[in-house]
Protein backbone atom coordinates (compact mmCIF):
# COMPACT_ATOMS: atom_id res chain seq x y z
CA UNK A 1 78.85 107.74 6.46
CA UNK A 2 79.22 103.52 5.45
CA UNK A 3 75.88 103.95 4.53
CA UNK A 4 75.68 106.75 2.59
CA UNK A 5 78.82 106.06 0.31
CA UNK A 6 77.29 102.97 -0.74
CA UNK A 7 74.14 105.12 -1.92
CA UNK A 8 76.37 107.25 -3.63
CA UNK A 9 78.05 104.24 -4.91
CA UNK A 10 74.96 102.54 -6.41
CA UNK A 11 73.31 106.18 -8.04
CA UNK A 12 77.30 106.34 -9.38
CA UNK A 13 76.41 102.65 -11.21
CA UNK A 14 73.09 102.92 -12.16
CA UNK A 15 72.39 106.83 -13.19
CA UNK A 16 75.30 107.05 -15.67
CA UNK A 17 75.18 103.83 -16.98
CA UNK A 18 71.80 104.13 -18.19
CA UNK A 19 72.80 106.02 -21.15
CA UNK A 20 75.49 103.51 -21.70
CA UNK A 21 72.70 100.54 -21.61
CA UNK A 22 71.41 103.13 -24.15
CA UNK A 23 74.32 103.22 -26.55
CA UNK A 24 74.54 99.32 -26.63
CA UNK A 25 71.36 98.78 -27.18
CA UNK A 26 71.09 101.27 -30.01
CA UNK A 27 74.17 101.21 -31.91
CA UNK A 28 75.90 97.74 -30.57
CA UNK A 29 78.56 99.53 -28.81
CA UNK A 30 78.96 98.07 -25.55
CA UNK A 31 79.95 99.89 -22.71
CA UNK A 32 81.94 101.68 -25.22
CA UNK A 33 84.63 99.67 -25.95
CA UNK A 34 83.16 97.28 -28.88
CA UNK A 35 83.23 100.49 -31.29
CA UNK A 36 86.20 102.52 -30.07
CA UNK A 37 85.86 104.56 -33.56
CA UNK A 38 82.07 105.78 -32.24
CA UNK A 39 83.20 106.48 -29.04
CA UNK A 40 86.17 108.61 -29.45
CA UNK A 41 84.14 110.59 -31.67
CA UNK A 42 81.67 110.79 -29.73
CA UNK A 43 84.16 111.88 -27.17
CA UNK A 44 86.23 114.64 -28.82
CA UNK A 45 82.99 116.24 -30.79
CA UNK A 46 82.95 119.40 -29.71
CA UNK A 47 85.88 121.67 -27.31
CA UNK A 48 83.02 121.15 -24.56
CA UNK A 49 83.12 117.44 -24.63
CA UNK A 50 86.51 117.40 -24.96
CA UNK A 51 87.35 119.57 -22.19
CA UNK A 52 84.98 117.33 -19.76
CA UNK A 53 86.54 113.68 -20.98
CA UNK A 54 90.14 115.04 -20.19
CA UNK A 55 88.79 116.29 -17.21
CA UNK A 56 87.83 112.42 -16.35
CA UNK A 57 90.69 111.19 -18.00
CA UNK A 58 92.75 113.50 -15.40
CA UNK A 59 90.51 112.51 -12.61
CA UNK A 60 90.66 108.28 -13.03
CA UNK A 61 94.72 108.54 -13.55
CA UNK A 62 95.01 110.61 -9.98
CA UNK A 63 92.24 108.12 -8.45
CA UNK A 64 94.29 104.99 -9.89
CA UNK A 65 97.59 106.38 -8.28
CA UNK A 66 95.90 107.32 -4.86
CA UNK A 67 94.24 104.47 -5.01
CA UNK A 68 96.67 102.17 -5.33
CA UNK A 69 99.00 104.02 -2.24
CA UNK A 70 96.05 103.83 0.02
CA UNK A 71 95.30 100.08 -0.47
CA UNK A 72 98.83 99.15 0.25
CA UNK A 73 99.28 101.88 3.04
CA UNK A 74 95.89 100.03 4.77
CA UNK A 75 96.76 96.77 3.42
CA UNK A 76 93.11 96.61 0.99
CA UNK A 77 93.77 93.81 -1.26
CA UNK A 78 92.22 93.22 -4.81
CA UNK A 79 91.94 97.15 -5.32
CA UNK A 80 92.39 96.17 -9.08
CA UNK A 81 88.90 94.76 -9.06
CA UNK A 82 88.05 98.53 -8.71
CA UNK A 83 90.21 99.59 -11.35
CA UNK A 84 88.79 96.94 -13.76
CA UNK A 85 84.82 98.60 -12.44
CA UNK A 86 86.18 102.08 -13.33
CA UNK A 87 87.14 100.80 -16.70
CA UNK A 88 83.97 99.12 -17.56
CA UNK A 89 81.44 101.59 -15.85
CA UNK A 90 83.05 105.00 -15.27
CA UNK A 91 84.45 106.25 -12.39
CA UNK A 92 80.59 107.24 -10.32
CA UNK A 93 79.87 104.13 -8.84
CA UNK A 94 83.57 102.60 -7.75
CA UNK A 95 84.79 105.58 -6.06
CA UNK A 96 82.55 105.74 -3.40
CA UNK A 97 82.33 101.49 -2.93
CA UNK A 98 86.70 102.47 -2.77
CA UNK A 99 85.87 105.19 0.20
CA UNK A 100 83.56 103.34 1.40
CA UNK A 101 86.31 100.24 1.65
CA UNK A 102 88.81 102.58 2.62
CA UNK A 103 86.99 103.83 5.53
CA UNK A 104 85.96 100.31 7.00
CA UNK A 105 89.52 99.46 6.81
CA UNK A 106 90.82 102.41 8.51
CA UNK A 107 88.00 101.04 11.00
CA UNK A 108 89.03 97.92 11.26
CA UNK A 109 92.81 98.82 11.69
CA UNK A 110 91.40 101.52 14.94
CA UNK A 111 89.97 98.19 16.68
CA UNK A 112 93.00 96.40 16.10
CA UNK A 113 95.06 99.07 17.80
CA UNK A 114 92.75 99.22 20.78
């Protein structure tokens, strides 16, 4: 399973991302923060768009929160460094490398208890 989350974790970094490489190279905004105007446009064009960036918006706020219980339940430190990915690069790539931490933790603490 280690294994395969940190697939999942890399596709979630690279496959999306492209397109963002994309929109900086093309229009200067990078990772969609230097042009907020563009980007919430961009984001709120159309009821389709709309519905699937609240969806994500939805998604990253529930992630944060259960996030943030599970890293002090397991004792994970520097889960903000995940946060701070999510912000920069979407949410693809860090929540998988967050499972995938979360699970060799939970690993880690079964050893310890043995």
């Amino acid at each position: 399973m280690q294994k395969l989350l940190l697939f999942l974790s890399g596709i979630g970094f690279i496959a999306p991302n492209i397109f963002t490489i994309r929109e900086s190279f093309e229009f200067g905004n990078i990772l969609f923060w230097t042009d907020p105007a563009r980007t919430f446009g961009a984001i709120y064009a159309n009821n389709i768009v709309t519905g699937f960036t609240l969806d994500l918006f939805l998604m990253v706020v529930v992630f944060f929160t259960w996030s943030n219980y599970e890293a002090k339940r397991l004792g994970i430190r520097n889960i903000y460094t995940i946060w701070i990915l999510t912000l920069l690069f979407g949410a693809a790539g860090p929540f998988p490398l967050f499972l995938y931490m979360r699970n060799k933790r939970i690993e880690e603490l079964a050893l310890e208890n043995n």
